[in-house]
Protein backbone atom coordinates (compact mmCIF):
# COMPACT_ATOMS: atom_id res chain seq x y z
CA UNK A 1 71.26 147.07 160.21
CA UNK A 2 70.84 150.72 161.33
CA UNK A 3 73.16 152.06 164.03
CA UNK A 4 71.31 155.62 165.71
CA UNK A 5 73.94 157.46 167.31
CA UNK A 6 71.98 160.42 169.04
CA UNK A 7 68.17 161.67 169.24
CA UNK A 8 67.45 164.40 166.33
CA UNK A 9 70.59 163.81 164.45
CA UNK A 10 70.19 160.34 163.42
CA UNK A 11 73.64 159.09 161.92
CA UNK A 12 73.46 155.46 160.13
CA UNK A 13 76.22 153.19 158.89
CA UNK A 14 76.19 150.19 156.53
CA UNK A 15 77.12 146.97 157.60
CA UNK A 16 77.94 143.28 156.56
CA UNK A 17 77.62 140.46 158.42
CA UNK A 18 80.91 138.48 158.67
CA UNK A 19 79.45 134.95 159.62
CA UNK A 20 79.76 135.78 163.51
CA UNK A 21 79.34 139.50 164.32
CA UNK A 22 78.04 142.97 162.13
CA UNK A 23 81.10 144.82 160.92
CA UNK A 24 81.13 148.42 159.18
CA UNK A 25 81.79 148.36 155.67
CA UNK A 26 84.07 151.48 154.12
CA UNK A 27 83.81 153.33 151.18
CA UNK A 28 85.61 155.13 148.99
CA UNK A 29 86.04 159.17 149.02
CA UNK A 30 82.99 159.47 146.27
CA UNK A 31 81.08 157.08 148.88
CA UNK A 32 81.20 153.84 146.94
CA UNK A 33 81.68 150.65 148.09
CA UNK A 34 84.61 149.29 148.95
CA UNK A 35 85.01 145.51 147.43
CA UNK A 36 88.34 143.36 148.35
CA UNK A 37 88.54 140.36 146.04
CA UNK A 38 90.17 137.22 147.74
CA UNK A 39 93.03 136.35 145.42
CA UNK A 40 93.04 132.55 146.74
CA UNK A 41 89.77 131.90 145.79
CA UNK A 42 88.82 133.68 142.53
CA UNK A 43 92.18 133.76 141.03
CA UNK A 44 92.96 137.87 140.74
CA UNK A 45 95.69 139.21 142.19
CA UNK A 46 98.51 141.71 141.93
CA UNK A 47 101.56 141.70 140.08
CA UNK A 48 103.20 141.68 143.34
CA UNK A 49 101.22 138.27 144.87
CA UNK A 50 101.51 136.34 141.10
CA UNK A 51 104.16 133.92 142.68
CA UNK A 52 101.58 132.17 144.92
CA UNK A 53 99.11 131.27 142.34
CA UNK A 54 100.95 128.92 140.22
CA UNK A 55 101.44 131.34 137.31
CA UNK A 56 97.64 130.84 135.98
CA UNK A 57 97.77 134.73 136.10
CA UNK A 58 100.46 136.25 134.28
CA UNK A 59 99.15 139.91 134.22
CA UNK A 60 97.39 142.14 136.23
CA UNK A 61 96.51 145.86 136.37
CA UNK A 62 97.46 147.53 139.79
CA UNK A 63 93.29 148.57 140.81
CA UNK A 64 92.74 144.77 140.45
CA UNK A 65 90.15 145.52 137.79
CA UNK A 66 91.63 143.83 134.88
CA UNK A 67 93.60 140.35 134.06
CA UNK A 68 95.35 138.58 131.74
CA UNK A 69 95.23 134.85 131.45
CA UNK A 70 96.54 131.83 129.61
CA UNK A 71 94.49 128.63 129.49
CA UNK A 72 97.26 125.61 130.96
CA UNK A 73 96.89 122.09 131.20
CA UNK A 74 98.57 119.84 133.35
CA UNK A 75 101.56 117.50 132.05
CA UNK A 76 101.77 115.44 135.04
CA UNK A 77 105.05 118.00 135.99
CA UNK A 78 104.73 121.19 135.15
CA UNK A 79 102.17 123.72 133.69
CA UNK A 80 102.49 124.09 130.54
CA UNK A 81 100.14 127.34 127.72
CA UNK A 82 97.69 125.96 125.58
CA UNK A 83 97.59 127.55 121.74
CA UNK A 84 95.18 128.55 119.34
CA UNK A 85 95.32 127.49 115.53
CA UNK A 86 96.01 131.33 114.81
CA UNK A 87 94.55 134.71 115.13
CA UNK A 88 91.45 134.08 112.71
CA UNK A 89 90.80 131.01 113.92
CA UNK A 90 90.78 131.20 117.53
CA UNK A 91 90.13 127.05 118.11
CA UNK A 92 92.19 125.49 120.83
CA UNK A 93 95.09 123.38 118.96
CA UNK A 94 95.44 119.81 119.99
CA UNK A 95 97.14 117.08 118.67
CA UNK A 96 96.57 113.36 119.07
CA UNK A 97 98.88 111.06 120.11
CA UNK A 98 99.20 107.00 120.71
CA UNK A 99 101.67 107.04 123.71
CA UNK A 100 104.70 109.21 122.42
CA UNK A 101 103.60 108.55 118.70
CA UNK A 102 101.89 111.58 116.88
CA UNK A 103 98.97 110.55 114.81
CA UNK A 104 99.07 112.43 111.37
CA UNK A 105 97.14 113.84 109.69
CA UNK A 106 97.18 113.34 105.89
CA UNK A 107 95.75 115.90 102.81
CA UNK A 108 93.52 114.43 99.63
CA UNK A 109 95.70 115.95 96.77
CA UNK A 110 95.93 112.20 95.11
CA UNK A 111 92.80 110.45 93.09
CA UNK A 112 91.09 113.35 92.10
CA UNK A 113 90.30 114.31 95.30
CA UNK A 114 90.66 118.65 96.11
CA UNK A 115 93.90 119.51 98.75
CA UNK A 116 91.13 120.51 101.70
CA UNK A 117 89.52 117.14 101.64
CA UNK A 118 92.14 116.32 104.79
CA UNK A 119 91.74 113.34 106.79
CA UNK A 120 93.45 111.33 109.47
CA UNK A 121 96.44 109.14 108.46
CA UNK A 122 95.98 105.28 110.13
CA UNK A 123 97.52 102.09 109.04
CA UNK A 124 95.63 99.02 109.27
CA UNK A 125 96.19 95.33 109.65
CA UNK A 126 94.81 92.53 108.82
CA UNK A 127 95.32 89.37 110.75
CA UNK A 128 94.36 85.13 110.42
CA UNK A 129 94.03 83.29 112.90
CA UNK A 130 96.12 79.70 112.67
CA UNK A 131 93.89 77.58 115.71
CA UNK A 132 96.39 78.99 118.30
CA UNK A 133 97.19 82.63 117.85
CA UNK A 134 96.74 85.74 114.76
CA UNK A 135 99.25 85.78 112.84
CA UNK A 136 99.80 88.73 110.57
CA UNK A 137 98.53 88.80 107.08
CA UNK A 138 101.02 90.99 104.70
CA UNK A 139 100.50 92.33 101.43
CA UNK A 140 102.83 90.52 98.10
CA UNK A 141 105.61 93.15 97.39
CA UNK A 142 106.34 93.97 93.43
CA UNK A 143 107.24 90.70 91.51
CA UNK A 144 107.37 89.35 88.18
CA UNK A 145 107.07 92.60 86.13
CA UNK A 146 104.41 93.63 88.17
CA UNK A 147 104.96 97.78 89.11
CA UNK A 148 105.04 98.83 93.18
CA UNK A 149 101.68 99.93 92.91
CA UNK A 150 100.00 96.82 92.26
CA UNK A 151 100.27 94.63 95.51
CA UNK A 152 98.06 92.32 96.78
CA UNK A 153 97.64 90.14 99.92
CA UNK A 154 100.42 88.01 100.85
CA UNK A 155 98.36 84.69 101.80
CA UNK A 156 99.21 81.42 101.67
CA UNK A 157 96.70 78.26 100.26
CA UNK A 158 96.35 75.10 100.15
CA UNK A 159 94.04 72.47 98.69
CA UNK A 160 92.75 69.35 100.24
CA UNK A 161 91.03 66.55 99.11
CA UNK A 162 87.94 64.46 100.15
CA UNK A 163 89.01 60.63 100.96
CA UNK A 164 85.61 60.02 101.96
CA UNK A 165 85.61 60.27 105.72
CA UNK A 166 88.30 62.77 105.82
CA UNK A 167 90.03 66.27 104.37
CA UNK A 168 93.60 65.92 103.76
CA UNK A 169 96.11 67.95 102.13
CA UNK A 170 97.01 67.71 98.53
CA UNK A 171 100.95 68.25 99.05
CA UNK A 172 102.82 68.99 95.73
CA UNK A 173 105.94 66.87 97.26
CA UNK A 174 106.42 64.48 100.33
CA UNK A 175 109.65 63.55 101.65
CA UNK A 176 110.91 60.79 104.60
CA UNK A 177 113.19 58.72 105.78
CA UNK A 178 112.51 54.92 106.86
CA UNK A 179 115.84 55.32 108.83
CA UNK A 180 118.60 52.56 108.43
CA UNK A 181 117.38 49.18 108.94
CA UNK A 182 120.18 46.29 110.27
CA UNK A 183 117.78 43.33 109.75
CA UNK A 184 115.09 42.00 107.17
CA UNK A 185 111.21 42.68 107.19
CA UNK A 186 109.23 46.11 106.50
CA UNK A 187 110.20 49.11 108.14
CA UNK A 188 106.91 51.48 109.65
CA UNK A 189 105.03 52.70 106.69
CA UNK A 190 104.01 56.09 105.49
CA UNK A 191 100.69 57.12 105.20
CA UNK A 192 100.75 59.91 102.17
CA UNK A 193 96.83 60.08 102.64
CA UNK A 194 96.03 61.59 99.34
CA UNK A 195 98.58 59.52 97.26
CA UNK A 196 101.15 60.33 94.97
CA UNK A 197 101.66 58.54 91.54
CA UNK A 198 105.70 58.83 91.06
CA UNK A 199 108.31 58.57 93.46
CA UNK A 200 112.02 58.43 93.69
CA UNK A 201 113.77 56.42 96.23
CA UNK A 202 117.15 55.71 97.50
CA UNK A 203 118.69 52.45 99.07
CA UNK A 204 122.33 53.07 100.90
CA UNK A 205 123.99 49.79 102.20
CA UNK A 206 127.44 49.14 102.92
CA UNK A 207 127.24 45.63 101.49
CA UNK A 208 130.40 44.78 98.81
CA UNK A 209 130.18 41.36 97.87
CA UNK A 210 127.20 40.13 99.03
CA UNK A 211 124.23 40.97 97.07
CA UNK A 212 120.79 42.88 99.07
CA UNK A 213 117.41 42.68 98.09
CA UNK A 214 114.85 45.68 98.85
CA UNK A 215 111.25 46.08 97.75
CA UNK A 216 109.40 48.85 97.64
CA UNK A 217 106.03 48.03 98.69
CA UNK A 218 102.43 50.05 98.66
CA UNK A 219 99.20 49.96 99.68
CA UNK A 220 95.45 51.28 99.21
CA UNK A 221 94.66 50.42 103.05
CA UNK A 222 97.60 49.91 105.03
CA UNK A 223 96.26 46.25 105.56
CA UNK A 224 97.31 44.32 101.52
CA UNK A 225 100.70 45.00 100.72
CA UNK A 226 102.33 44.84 97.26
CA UNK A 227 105.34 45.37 95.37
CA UNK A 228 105.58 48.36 93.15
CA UNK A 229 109.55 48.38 92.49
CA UNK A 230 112.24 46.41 93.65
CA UNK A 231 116.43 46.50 93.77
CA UNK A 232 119.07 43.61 94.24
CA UNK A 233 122.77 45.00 94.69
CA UNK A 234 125.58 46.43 96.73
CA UNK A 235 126.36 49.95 97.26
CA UNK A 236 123.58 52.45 96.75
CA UNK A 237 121.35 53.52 93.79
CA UNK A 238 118.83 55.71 93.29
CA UNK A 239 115.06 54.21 91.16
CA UNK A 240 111.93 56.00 90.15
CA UNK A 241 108.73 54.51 90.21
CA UNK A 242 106.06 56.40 87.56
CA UNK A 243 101.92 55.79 86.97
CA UNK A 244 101.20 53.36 90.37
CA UNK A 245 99.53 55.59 92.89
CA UNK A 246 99.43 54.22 96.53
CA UNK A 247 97.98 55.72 99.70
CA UNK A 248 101.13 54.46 101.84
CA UNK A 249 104.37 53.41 100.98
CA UNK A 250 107.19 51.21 102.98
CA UNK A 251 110.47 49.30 102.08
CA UNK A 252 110.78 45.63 102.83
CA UNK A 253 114.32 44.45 103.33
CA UNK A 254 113.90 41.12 101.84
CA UNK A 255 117.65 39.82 102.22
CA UNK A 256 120.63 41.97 103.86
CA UNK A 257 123.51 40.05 101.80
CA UNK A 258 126.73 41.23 103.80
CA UNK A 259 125.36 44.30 104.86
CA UNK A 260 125.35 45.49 108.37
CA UNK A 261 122.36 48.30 107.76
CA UNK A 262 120.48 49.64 105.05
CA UNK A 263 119.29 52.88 104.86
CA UNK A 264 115.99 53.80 102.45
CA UNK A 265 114.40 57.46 101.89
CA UNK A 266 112.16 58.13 99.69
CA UNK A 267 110.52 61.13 97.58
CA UNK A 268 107.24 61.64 96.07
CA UNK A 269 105.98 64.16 93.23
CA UNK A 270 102.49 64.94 91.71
């Protein structure tokens, strides 16, 4: 916009439009431009006005020409300066973190493998799952002469056999108790499912003069019963019963003599 002042000497100044009216805009002595940069919303500003904008400016030169910054980020408090690996490499530094926990990083120099080969240091697990839950899975520590470099996985097995309708498991040992017993006839049975072929077993009474008579009975189907051992006495004694596999074993208190209870547990091997 052109401004004439008077006929034959025309005079013109320059103006800028401020949104709602024409304004003059000034100049320096040589006649340049004046410019005024607006500190709040480009982010330069005297070393004078450096309070108000955070600190994101930490330098500036007093013509407003040149600044100095430092690249922040935000820890949810405070500001805090970002770095560089170092003067030649001029990559922004970071670091990685799980919560408060630094991840690492870890260097090649083992197996052959040259000192810049660097990669990230993680640990692993390995998990099973029981039916319910994962449980963890750990590795065997050193053992019977083996060295702490040879280590496998800590696991646990177990065999089963086929009784044909159902898998059951093929137990090296089987313990119970049949409880005590204060009157004749069998006590509940146990079912070993996949057998066993030599058991121990224990009869406690309190009978003294009075002689009682316990059998040992097994079966192949829980229905036929038979005896495979068999004690007459007072006190207690222990008996072992080799080479007659059952599926299910139970004592039968045939007579109590004096006794007032009888008490019968029994062991099984393979």
């Amino acid at each position: 916009m052109v401004t004439i002042w008077r006929p034959g000497a025309a005079v013109a100044k320059q103006q800028v439009y401020d949104g709602t009216t024409w304004v003059n805009q000034s100049g320096d002595s040589s006649g340049r431009s004046k410019v005024v940069l607006d500190a709040d919303n480009i982010g330069i500003a005297t070393e004078t006005t450096l309070s108000s904008i955070d600190g994101k400016i930490i330098k500036c030169d007093t013509d407003n020409t040149v600044a100095t910054a430092k690249l922040q980020g935000y820890d949810g408090t405070d500001w805090q300066n970002l770095q560089v690996q170092d003067s030649t490499n001029k990559n922004l530094r970071v670091a990685i973190y799980d919560g408060s926990s630094l991840i690492e990083s870890i260097d090649g120099n083992s197996d052959g493998k040259a000192s810049t080969k660097i990669g990230l240091a993680t640990g692993s697990y390995l998990y099973g799952f029981n039916g319910s839950s994962w449980d963890r899975i750990r590795y065997e520590q050193a053992n019977d002469a083996r060295d702490q470099y040879h280590k496998g996985v800590w696991t646990h097995a177990f065999l089963y056999g086929f009784d044909g309708s159902y898998w059951h498991r093929l137990r090296t040992q089987l313990s119970h108790n049949f409880g005590s017993r204060t009157s004749t006839g069998p006590a509940p049975y146990k079912d070993t499912y996949t057998g066993f072929d030599k058991y121990t077993w224990i009869i406690i009474t309190d009978a003294s003069s009075s002689n009682a008579t316990v059998r040992l009975e097994g079966s192949i189907d829980t229905t036929y019963w038979f005896t495979v051992d068999e004690w007459t006495g007072t006190g207690k004694t222990m008996r072992h019963v080799v080479n007659k596999p059952v599926k299910a074993l139970r004592p039968n208190i045939i007579d109590m003599g004096d006794a007032s209870s009888i008490t019968v547990k029994l062991y099984c091997i393979r």
